[in-house]
C-alpha atoms as a PDB file:
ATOM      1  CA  UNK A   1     214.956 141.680  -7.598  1.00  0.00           C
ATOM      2  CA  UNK A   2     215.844 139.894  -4.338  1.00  0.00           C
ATOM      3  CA  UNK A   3     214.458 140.907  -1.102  1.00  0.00           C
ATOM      4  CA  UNK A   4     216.248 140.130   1.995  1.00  0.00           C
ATOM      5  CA  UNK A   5     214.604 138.976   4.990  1.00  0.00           C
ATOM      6  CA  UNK A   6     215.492 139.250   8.729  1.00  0.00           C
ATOM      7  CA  UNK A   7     214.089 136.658  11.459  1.00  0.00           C
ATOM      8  CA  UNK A   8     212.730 138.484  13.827  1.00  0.00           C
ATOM      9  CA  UNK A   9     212.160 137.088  17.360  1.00  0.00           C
ATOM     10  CA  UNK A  10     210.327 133.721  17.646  1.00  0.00           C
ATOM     11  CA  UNK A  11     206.621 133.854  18.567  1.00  0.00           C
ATOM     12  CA  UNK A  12     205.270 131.079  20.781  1.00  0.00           C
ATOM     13  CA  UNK A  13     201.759 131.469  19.274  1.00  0.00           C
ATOM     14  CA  UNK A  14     199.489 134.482  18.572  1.00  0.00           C
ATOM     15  CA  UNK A  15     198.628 137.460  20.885  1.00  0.00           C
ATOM     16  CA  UNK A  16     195.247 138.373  21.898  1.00  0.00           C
ATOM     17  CA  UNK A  17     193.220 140.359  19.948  1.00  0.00           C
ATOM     18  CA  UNK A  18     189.743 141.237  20.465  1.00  0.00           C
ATOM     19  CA  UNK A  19     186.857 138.943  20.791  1.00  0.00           C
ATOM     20  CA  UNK A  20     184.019 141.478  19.625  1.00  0.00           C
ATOM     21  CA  UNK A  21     182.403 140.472  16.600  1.00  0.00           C
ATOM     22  CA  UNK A  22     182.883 142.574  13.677  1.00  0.00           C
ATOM     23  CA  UNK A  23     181.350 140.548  10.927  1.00  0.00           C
ATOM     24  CA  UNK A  24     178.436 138.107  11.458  1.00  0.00           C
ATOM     25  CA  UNK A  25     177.592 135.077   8.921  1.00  0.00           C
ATOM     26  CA  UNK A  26     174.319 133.704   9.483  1.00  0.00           C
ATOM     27  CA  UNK A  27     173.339 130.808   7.665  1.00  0.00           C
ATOM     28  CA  UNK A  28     174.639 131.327   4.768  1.00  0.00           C
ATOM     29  CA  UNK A  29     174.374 130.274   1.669  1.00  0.00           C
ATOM     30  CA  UNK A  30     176.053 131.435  -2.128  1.00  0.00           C
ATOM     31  CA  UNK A  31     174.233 130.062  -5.410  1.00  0.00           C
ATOM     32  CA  UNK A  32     175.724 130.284  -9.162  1.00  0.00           C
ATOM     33  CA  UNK A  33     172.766 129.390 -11.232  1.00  0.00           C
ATOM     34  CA  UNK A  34     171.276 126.331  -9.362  1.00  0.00           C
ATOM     35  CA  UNK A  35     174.605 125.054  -8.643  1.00  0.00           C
ATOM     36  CA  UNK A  36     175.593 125.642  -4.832  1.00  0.00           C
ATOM     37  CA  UNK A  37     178.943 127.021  -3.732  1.00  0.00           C
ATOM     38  CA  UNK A  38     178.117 127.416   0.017  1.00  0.00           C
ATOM     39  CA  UNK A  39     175.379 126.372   2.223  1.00  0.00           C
ATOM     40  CA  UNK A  40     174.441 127.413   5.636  1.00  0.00           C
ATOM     41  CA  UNK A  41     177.658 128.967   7.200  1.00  0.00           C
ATOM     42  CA  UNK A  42     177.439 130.923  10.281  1.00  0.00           C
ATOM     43  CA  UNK A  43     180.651 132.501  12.230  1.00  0.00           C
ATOM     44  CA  UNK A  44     181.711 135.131  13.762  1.00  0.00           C
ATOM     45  CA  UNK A  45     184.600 137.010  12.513  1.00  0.00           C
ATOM     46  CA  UNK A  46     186.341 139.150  15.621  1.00  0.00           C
ATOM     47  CA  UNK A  47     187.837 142.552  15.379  1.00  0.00           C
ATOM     48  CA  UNK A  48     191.634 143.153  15.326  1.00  0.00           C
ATOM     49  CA  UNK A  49     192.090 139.147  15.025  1.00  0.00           C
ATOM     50  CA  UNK A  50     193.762 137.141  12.220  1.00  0.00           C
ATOM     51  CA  UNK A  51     191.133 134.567  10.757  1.00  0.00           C
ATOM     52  CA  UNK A  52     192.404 131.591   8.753  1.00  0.00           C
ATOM     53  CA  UNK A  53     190.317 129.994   6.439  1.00  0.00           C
ATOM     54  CA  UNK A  54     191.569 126.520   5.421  1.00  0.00           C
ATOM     55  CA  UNK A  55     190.079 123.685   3.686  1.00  0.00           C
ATOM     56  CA  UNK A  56     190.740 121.727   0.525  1.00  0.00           C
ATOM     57  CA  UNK A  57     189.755 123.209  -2.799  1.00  0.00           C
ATOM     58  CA  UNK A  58     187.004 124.075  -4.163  1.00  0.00           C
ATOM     59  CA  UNK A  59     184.563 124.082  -0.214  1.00  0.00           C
ATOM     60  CA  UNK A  60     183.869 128.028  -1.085  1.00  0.00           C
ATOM     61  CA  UNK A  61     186.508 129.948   0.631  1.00  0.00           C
ATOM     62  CA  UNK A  62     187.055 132.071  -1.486  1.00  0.00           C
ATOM     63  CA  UNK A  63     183.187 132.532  -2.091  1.00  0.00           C
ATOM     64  CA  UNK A  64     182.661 133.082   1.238  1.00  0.00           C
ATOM     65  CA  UNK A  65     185.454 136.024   0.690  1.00  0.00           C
ATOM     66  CA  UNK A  66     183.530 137.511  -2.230  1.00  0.00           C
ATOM     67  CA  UNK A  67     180.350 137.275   0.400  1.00  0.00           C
ATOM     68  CA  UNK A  68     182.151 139.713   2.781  1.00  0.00           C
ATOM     69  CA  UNK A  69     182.441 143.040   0.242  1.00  0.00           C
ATOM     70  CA  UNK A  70     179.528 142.293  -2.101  1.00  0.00           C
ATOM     71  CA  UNK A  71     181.957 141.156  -5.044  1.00  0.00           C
ATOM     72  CA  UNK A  72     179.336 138.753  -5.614  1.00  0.00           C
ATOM     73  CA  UNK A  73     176.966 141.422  -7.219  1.00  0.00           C
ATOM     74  CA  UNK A  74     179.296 141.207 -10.299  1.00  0.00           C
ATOM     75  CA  UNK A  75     178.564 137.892 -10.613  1.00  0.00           C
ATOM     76  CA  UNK A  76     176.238 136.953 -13.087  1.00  0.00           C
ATOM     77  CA  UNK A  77     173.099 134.593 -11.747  1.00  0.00           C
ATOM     78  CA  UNK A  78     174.767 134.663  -8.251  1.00  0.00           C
ATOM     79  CA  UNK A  79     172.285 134.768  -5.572  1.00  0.00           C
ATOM     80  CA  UNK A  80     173.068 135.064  -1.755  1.00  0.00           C
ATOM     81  CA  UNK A  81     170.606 134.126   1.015  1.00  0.00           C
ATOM     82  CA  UNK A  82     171.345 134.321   4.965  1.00  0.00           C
ATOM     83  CA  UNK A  83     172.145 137.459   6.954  1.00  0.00           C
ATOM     84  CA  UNK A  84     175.608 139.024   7.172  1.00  0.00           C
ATOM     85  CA  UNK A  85     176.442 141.968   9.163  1.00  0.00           C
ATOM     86  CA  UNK A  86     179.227 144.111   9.804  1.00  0.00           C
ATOM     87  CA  UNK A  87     179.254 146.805  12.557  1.00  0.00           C
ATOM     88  CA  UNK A  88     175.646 146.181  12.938  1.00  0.00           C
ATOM     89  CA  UNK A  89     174.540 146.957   9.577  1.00  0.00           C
ATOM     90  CA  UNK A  90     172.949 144.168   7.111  1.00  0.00           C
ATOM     91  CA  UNK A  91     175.445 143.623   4.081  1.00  0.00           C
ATOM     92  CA  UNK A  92     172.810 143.098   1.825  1.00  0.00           C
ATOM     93  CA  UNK A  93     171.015 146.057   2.400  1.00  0.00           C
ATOM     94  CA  UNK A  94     169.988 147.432  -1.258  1.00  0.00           C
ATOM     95  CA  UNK A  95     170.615 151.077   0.115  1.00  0.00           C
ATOM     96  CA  UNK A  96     173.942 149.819   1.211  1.00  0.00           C
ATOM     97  CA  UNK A  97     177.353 151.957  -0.573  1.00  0.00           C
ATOM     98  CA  UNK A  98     178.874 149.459  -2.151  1.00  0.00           C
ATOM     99  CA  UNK A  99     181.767 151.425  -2.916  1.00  0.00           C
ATOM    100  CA  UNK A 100     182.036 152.837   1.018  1.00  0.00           C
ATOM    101  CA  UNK A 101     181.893 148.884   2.059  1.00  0.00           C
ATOM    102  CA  UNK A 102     184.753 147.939  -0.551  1.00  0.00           C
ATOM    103  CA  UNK A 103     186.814 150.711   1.212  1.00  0.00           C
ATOM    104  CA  UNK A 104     185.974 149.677   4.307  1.00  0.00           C
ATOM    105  CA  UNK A 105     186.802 145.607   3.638  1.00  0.00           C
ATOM    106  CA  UNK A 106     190.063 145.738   1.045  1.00  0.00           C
ATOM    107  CA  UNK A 107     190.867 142.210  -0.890  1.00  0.00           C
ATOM    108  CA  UNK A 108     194.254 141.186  -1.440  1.00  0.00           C
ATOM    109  CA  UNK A 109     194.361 138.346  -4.458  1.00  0.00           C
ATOM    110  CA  UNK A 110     196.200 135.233  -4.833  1.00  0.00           C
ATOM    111  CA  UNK A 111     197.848 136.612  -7.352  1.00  0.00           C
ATOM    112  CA  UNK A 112     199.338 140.332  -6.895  1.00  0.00           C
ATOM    113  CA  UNK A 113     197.532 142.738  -9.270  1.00  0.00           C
ATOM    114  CA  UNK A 114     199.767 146.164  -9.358  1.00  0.00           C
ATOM    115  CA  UNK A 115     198.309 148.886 -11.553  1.00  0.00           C
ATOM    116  CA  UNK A 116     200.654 149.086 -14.925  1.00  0.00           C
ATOM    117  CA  UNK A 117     201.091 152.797 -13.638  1.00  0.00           C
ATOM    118  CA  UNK A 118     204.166 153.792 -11.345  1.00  0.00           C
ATOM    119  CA  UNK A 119     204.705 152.599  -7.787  1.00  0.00           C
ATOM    120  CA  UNK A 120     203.536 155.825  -6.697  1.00  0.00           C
ATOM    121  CA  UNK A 121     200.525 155.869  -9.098  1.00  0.00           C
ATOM    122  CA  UNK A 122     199.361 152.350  -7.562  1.00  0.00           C
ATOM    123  CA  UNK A 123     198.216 153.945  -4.106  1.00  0.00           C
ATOM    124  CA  UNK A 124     197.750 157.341  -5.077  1.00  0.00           C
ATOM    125  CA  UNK A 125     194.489 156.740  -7.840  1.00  0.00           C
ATOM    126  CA  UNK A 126     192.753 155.245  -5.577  1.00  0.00           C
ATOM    127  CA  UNK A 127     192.843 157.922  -3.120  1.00  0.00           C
ATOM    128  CA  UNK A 128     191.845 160.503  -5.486  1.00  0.00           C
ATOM    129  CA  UNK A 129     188.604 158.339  -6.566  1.00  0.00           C
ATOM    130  CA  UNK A 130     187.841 158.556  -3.201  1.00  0.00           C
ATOM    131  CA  UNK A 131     188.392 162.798  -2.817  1.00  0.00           C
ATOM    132  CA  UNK A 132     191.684 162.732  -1.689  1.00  0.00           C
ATOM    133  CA  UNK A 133     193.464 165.607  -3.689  1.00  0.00           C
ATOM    134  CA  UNK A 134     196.167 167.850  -2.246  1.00  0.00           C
ATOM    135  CA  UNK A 135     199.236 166.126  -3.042  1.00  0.00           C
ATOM    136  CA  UNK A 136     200.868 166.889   0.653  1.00  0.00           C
ATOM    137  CA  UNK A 137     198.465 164.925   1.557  1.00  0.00           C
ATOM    138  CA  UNK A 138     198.625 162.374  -0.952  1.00  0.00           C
ATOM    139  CA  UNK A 139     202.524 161.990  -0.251  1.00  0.00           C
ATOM    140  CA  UNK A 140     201.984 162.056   3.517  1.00  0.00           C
ATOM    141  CA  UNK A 141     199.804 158.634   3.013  1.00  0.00           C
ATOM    142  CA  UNK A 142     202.188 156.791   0.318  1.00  0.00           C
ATOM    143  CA  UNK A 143     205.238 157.403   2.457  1.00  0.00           C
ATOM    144  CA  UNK A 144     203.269 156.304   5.632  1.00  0.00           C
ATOM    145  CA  UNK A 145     201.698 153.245   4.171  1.00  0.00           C
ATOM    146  CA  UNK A 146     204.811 152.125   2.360  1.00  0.00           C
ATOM    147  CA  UNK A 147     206.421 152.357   5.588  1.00  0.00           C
ATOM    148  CA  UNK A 148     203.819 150.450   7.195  1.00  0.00           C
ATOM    149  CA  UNK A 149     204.274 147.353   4.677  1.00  0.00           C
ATOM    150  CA  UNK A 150     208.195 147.491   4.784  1.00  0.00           C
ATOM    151  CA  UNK A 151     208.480 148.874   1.378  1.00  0.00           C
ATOM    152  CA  UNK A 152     209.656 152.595   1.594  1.00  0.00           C
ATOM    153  CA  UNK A 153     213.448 151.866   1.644  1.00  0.00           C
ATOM    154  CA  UNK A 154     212.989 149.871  -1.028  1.00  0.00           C
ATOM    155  CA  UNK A 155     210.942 151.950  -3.459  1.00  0.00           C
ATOM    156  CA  UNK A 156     211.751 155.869  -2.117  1.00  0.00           C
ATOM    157  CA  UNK A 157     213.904 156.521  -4.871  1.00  0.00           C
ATOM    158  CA  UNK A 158     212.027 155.191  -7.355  1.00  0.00           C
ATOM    159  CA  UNK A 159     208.352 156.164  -6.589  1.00  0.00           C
ATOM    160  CA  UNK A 160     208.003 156.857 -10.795  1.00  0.00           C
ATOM    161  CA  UNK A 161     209.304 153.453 -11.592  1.00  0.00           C
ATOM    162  CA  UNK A 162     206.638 150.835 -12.895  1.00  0.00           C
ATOM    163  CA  UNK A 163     205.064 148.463 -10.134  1.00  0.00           C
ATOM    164  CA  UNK A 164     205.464 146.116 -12.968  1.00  0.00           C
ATOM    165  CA  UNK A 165     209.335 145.676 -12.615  1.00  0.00           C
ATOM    166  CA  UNK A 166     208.807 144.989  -8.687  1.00  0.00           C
ATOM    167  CA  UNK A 167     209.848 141.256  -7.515  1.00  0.00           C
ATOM    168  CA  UNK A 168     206.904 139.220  -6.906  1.00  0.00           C
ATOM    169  CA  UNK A 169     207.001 139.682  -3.189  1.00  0.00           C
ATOM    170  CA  UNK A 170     206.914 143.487  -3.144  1.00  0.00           C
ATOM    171  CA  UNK A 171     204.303 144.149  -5.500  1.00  0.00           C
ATOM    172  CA  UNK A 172     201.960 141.928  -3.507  1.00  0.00           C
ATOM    173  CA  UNK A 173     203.213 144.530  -0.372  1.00  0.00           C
ATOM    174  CA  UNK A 174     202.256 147.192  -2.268  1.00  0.00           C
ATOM    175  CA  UNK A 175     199.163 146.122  -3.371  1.00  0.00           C
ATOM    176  CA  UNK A 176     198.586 145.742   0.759  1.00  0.00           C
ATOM    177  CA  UNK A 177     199.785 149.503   0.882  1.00  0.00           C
ATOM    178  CA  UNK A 178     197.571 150.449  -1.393  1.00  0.00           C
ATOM    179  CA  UNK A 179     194.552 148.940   0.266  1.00  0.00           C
ATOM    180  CA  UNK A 180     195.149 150.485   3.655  1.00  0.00           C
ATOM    181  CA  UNK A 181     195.914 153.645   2.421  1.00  0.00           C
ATOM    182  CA  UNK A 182     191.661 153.704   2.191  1.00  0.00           C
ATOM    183  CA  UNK A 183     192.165 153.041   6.107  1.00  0.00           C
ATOM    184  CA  UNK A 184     190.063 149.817   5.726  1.00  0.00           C
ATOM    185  CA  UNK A 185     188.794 147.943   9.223  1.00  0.00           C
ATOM    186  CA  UNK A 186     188.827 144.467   7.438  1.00  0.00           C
ATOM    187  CA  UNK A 187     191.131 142.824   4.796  1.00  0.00           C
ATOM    188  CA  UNK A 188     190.440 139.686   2.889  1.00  0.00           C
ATOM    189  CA  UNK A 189     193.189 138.099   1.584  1.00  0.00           C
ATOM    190  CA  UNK A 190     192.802 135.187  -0.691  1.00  0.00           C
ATOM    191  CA  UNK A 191     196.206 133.007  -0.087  1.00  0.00           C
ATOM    192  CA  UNK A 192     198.184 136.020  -0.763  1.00  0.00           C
ATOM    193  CA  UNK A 193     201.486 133.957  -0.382  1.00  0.00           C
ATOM    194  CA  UNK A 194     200.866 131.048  -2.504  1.00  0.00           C
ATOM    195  CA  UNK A 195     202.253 132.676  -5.892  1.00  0.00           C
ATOM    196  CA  UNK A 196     205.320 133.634  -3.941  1.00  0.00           C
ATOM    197  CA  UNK A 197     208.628 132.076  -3.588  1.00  0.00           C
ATOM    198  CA  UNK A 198     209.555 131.392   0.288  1.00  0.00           C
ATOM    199  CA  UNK A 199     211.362 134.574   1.179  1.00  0.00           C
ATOM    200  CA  UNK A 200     208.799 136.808  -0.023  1.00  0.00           C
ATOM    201  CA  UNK A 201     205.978 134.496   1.352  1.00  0.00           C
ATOM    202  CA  UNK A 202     207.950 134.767   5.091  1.00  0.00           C
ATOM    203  CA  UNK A 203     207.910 138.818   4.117  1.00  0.00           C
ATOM    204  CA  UNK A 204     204.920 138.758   3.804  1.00  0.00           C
ATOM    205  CA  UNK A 205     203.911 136.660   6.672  1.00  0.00           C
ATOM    206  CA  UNK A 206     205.406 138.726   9.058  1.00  0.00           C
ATOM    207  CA  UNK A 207     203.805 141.614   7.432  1.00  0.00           C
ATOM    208  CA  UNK A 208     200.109 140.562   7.919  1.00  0.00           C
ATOM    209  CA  UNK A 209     201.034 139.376  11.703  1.00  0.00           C
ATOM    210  CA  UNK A 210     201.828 142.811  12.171  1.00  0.00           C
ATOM    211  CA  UNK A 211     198.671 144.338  10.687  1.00  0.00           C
ATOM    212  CA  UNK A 212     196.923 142.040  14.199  1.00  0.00           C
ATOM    213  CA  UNK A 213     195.207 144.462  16.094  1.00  0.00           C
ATOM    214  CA  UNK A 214     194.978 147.519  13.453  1.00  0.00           C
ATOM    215  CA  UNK A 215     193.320 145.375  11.298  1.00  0.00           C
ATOM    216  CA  UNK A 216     190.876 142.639  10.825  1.00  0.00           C
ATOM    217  CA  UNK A 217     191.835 140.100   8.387  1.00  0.00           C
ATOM    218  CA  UNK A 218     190.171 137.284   6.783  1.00  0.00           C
ATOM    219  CA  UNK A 219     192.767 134.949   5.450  1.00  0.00           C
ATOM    220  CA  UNK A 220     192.182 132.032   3.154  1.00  0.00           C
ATOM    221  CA  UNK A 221     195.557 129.571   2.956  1.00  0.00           C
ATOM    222  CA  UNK A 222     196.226 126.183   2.004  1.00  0.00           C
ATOM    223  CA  UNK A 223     199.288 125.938   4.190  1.00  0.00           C
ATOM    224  CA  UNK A 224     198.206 124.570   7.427  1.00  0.00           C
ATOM    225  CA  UNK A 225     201.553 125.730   9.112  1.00  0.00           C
ATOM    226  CA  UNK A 226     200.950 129.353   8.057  1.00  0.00           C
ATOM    227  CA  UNK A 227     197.270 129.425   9.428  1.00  0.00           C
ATOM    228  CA  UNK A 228     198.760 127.861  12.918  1.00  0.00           C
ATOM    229  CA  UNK A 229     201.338 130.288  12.905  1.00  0.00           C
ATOM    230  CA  UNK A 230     199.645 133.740  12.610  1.00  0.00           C
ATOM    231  CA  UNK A 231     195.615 133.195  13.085  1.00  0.00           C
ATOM    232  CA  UNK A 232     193.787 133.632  16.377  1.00  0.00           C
ATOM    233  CA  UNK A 233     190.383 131.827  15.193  1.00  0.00           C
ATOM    234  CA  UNK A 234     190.373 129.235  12.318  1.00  0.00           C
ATOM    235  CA  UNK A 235     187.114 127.785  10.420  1.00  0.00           C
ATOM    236  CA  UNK A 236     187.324 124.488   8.427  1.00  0.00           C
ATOM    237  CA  UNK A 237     185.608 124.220   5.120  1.00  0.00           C
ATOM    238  CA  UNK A 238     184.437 120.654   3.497  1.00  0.00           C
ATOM    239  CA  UNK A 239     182.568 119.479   0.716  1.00  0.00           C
ATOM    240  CA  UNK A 240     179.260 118.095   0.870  1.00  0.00           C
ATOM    241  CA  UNK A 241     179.397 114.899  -0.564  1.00  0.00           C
ATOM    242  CA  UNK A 242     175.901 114.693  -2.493  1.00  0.00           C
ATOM    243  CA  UNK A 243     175.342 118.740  -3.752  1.00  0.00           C
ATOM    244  CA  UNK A 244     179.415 119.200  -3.836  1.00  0.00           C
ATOM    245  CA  UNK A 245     178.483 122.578  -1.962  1.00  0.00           C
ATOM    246  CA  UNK A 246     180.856 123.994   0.540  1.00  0.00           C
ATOM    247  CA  UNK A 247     179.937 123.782   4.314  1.00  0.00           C
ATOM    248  CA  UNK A 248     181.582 124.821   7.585  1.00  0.00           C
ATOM    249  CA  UNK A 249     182.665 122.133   9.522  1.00  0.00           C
ATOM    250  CA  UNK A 250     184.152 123.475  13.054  1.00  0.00           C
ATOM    251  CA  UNK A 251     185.268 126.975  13.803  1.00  0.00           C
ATOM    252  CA  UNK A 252     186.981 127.897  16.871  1.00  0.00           C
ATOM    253  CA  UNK A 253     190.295 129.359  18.011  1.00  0.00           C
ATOM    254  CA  UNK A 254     192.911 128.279  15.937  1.00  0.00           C
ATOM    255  CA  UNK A 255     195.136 126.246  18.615  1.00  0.00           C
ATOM    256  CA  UNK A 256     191.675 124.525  19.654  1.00  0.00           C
ATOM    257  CA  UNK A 257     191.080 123.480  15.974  1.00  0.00           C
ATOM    258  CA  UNK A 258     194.494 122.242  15.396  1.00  0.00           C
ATOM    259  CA  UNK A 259     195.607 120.769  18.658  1.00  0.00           C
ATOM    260  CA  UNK A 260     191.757 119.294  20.106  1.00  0.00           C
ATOM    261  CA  UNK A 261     189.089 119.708  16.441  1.00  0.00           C
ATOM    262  CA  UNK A 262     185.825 118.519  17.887  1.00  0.00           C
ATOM    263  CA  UNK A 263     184.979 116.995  14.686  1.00  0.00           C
ATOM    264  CA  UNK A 264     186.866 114.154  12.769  1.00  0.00           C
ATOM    265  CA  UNK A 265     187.051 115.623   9.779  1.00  0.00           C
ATOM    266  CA  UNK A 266     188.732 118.434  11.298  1.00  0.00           C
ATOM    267  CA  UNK A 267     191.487 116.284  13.045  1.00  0.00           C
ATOM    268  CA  UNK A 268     191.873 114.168  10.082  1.00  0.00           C
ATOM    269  CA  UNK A 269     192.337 117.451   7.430  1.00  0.00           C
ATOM    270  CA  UNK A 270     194.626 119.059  10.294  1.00  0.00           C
ATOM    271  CA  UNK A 271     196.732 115.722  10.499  1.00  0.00           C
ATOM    272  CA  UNK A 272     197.148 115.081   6.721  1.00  0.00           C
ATOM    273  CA  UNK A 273     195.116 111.971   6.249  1.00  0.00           C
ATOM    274  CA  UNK A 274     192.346 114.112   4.402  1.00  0.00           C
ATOM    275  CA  UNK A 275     192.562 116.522   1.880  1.00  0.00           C
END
């Protein structure tokens, strides 16, 4: 199915969000087996801001993701050392509820991953693992949430339907819906708009600039125009040369990092001579 898209007025670069920290990385570093992914990252990642990871493949962005809700414990031989802490609270805390933290910090995937149930189905399961059961209530939260991601006039009459016969573009929005309908305070998304075509990547685009401020979101993107577009802060991820372990290489706000990077990597990933 086509979607249609509507331009909405031009931004002339992000608004402000926040600049409390939310989520602190320090020093760290992600292992499978003996082989490192990461080494020695530390940023902070600010509340109600936008962001972008960027970086060529394969520098442990998407590691780094896993890092943030403890999908690394699935993992087998993966081993995590550093501190990471979000609202105060150490991440790797044994005594930590893993399954409160993964409501708390949704992931979107590069690829969207509907449930083969119906649209309606998608967002509602989850809510009843989680003790949601009265089905006002359950309705009250798909409607809203579908609203919130654009989808509602699309899909109202056809809540039964599969998610599976949804274009590309609108099953990635509702698998968004379906993670804030757990009322999350941070979403990773790992290049949610790479297996799109360019109408439902601009769809979606606009829809994570308007999550800014409700929402903090981690993004990882290969498209350098995106990231300048709709981040506030921006981190840089390289390869070591010798270990081929991922490393930070400048993070800042995202205007500083593309318009005056302190490091020459940075300037020459940013300009396309690298990468």
């Amino acid at each position: 199915m086509n979607e249609t898209y509507t331009l909405g007025p031009l931004q002339i670069g992000p608004p402000c969000c926040d600049p409390e920290p939310l989520i602190r990385v320090d020093n760290l570093s992600l292992y499978y087996g003996v082989k490192p992914a990461l080494e020695n990252v530390s940023l902070d990642i600010y509340k109600g801001c936008i962001t972008a990871l960027i970086g060529p493949s394969g520098c442990g962005k998407t590691s780094f993701l896993s890092v943030l809700n403890r999908m690394t414990d699935m993992i087998p031989d993966c081993r995590v050392s550093g501190k990471v802490h979000f609202n105060g609270r150490d991440l790797r805390d044994l005594a930590l509820d893993v399954q409160g933290l993964r409501r708390d910090i949704g992931m979107i995937f590069q690829k969207p991953v509907p449930f083969p149930l119906s649209i309606r189905r998608n967002i509602e399961l989850p809510l009843r693992e989680h003790g949601i059961s009265k089905q006002a209530e359950l309705n009250d939260v798909i409607q809203q949430v579908l609203q919130d991601v654009g989808l509602w006039v699309e899909v109202k009459d056809r809540l039964e339907s599969s998610a599976l016969a949804l274009s590309g573009g609108q099953q990635q929005r509702l698998c968004i819906a379906r993670a804030l309908a757990l009322k999350p305070k941070v979403l990773l998304m790992d290049e949610p708009c790479s297996a799109l075509d360019p109408i439902s990547s601009g769809v979606v685009e606009d829809l994570i600039q308007r999550l800014r401020g409700k929402y903090t979101v981690v993004i990882v993107t290969h498209n350098l125009a995106q990231a300048r577009r709709i981040a506030n802060y921006a981190g840089f991820f390289w390869i070591r040369d010798q270990q081929r372990a991922g490393c930070l290489i400048e993070f800042g706000q995202c205007k500083q990092i593309f318009e005056a990077p302190a490091h020459e990597l940075t300037a020459a990933y940013v300009n396309g001579s690298r990468g």
